[in-house]
N, C-alpha and C. Protein backbone atom coordinates (compact mmCIF):
# COMPACT_ATOMS: atom_id res chain seq x y z
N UNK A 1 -23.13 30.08 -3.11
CA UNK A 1 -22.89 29.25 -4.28
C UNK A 1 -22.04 30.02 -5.28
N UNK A 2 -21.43 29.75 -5.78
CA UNK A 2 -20.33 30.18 -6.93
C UNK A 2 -20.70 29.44 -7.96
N UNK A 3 -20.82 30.49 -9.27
CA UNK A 3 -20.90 30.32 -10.27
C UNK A 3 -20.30 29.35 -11.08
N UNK A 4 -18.98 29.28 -10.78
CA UNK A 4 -18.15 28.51 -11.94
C UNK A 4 -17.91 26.98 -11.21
N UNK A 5 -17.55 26.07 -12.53
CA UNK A 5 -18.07 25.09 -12.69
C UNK A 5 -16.34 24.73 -12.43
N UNK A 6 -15.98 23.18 -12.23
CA UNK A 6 -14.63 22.37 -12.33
C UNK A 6 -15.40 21.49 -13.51
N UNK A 7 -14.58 21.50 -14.80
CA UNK A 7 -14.77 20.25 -15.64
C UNK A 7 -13.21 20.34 -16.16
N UNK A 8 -12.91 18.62 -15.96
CA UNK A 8 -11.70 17.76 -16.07
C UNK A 8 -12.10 16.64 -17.65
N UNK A 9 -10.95 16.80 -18.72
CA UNK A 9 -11.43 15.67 -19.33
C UNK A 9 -11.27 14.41 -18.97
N UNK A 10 -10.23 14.34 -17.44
CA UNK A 10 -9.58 13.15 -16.97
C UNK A 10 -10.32 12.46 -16.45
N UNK A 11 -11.13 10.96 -15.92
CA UNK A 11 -11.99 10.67 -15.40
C UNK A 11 -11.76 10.74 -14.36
N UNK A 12 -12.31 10.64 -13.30
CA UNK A 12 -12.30 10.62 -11.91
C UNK A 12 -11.92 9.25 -11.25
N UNK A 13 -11.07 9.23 -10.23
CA UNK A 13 -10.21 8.05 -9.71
C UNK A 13 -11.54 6.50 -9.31
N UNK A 14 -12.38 7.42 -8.68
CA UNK A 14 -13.52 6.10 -7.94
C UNK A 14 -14.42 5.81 -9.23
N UNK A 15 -14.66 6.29 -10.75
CA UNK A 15 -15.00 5.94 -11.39
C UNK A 15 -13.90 4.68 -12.29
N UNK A 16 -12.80 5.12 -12.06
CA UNK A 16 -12.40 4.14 -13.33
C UNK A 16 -12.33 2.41 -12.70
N UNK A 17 -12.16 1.91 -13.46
CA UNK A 17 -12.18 0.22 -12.64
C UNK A 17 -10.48 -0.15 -12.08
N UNK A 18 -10.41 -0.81 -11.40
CA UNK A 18 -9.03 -0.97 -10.70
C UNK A 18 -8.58 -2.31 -11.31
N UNK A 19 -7.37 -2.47 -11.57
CA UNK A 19 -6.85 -3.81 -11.96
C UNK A 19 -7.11 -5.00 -11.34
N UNK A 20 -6.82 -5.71 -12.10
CA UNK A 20 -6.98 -7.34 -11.28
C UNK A 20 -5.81 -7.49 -10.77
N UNK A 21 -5.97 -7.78 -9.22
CA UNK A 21 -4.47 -8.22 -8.42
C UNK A 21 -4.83 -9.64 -8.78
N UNK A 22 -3.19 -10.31 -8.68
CA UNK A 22 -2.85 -11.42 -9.38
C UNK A 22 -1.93 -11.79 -8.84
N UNK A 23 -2.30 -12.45 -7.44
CA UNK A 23 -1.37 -12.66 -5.98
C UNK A 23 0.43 -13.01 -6.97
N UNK A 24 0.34 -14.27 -8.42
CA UNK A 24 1.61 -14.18 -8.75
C UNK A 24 2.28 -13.12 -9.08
N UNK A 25 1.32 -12.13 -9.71
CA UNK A 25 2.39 -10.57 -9.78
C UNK A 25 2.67 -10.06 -8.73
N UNK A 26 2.05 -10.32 -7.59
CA UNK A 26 1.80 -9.32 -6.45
C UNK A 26 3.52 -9.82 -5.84
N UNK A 27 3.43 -11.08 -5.71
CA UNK A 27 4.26 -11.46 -4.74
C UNK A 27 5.37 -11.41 -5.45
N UNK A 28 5.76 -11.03 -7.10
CA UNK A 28 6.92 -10.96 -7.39
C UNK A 28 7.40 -9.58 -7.86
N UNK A 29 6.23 -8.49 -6.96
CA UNK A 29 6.46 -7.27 -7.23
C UNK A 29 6.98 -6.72 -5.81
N UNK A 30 6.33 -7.49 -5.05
CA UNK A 30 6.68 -7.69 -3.44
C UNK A 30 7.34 -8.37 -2.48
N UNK A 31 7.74 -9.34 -3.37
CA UNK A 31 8.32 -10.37 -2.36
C UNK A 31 7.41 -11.40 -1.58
N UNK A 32 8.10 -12.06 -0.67
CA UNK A 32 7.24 -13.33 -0.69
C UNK A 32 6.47 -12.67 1.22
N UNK A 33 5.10 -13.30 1.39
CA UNK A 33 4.34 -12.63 2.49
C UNK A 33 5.40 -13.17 4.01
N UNK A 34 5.59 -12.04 4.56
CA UNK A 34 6.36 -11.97 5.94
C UNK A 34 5.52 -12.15 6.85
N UNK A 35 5.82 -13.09 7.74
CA UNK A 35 5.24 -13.49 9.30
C UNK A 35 4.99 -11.99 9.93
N UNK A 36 4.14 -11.85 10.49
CA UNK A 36 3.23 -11.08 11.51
C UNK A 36 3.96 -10.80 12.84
N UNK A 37 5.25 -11.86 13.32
CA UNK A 37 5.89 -12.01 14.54
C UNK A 37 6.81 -10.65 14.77
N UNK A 38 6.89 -10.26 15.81
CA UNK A 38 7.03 -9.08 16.43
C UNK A 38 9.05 -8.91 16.29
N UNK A 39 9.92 -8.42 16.03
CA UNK A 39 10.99 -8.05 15.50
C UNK A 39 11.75 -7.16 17.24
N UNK A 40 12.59 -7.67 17.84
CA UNK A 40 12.95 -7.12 19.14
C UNK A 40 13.28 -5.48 18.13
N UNK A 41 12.85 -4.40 19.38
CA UNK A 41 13.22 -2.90 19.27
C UNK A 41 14.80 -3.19 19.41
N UNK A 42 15.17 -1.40 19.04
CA UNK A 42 16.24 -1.28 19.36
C UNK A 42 17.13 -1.02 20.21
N UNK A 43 16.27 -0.91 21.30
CA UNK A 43 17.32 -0.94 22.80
C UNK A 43 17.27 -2.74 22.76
N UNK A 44 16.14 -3.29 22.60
CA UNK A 44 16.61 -4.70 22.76
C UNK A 44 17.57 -6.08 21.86
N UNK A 45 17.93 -4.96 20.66
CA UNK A 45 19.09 -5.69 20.20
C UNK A 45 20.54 -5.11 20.84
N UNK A 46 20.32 -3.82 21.06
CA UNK A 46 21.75 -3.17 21.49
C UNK A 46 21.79 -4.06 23.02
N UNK A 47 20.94 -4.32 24.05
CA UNK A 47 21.42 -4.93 25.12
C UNK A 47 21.28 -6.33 24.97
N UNK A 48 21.10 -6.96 23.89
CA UNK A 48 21.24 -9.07 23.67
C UNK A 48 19.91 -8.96 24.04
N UNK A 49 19.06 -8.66 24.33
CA UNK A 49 17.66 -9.11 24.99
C UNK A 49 16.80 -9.65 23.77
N UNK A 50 15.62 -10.83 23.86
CA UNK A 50 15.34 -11.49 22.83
C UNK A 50 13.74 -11.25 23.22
């Protein structure tokens, strides 16, 4: 055990409360939500393959 102590006047991250997300800020901080659908790699745009 060691003697000395850590004291921060800053509060600690999992104590403070987190903002209210506000899907209209969200999505105009982000852009609008993108489909899940899979995007061909890049050998399969360089050979036309879909």
């Amino acid at each position: 055990m060691s003697a000395y102590t850590f004291r921060s006047s800053r509060p600690d991250h999992w104590v403070s409360p987190r903002p209210t997300r506000d899907p209209a800020r969200l999505a105009a901080i982000h852009g609008p939500l993108q489909p899940m659908a899979r995007e061909p790699g890049l050998v399969a745009r360089l050979l036309g393959l879909r």
